[in-house]
C-alpha atoms as a PDB file:
ATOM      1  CA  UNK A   1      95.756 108.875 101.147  1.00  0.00           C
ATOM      2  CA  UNK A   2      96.776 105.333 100.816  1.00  0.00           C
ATOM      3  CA  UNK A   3     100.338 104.331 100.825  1.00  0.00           C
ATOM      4  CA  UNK A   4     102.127 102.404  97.742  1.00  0.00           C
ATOM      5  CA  UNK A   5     103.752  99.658  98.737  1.00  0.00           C
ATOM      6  CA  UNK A   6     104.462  97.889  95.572  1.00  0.00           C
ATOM      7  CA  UNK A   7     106.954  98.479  92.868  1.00  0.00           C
ATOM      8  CA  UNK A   8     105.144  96.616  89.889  1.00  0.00           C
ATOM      9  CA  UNK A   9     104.947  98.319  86.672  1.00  0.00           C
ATOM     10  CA  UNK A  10     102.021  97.703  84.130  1.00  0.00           C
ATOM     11  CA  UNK A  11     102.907  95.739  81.402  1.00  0.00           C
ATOM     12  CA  UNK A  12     103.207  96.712  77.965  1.00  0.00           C
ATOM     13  CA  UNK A  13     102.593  94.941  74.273  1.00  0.00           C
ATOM     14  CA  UNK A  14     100.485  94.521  71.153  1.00  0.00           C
ATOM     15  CA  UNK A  15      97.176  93.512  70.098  1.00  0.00           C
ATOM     16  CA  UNK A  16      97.026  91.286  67.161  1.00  0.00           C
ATOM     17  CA  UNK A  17      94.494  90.910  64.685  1.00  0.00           C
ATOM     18  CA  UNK A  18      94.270  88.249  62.181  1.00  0.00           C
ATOM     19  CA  UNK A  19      95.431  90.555  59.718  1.00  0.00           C
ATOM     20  CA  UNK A  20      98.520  90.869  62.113  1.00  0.00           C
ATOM     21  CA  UNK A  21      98.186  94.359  62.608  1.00  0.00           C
ATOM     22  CA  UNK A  22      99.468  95.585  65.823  1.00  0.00           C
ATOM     23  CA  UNK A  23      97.802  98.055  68.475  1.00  0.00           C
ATOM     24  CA  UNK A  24      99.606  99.029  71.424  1.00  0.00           C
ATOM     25  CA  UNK A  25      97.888  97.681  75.040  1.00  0.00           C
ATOM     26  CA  UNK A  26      98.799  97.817  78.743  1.00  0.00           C
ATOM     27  CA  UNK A  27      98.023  95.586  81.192  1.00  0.00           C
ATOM     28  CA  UNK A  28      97.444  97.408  84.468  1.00  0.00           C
ATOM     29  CA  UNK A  29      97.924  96.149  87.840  1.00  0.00           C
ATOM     30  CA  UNK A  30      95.190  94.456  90.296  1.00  0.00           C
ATOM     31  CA  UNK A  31      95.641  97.423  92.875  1.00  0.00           C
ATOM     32  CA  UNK A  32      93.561  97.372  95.939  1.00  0.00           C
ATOM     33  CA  UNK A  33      93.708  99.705  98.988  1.00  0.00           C
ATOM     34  CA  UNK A  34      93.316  97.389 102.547  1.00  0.00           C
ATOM     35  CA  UNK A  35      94.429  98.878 105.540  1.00  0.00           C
ATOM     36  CA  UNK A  36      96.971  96.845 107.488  1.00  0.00           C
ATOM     37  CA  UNK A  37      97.525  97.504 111.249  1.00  0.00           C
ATOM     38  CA  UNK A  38      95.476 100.960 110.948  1.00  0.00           C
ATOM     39  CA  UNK A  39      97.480 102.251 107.946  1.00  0.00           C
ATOM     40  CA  UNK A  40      95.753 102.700 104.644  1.00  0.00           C
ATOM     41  CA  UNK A  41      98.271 100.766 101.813  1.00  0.00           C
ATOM     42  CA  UNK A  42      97.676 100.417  97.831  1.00  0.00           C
ATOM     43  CA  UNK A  43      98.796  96.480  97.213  1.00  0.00           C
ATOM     44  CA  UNK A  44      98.640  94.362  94.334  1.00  0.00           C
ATOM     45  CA  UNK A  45      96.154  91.323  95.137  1.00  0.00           C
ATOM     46  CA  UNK A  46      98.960  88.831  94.101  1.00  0.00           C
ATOM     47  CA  UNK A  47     100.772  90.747  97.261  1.00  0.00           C
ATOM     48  CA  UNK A  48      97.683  90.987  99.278  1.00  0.00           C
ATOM     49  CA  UNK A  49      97.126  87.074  98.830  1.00  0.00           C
ATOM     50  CA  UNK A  50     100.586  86.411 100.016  1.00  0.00           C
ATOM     51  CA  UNK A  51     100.338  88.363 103.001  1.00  0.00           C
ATOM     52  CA  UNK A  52      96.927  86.608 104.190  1.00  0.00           C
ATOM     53  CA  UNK A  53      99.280  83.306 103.936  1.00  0.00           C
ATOM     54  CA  UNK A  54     102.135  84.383 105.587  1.00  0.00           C
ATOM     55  CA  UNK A  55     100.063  85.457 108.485  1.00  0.00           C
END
């Protein structure tokens, strides 16, 4: 089981029409499981990106 690393929520709003009715929608996260020094870890890609430059 990978571990979660990030504290991100999804993200939460409406879809209009042109009618400007409104439907709920969520925006999930880019999650991606890498494994970093031989541990298995659930990262955002924005996170994941930052890492590879750091390093």
């Amino acid at each position: 089981m990978a571990k979660k690393l990030t504290s991100r929520k999804p993200l939460f709003g409406n879809l209009r029409s042109h009618s400007c009715r409104a439907t709920k929608t969520r925006q999930n996260l880019n999650l991606q499981t890498k494994t970093v020094d031989g541990v298995k870890v659930t990262l955002t890609n924005r996170e994941w990106k930052t890492m590879k430059k750091a390093a």
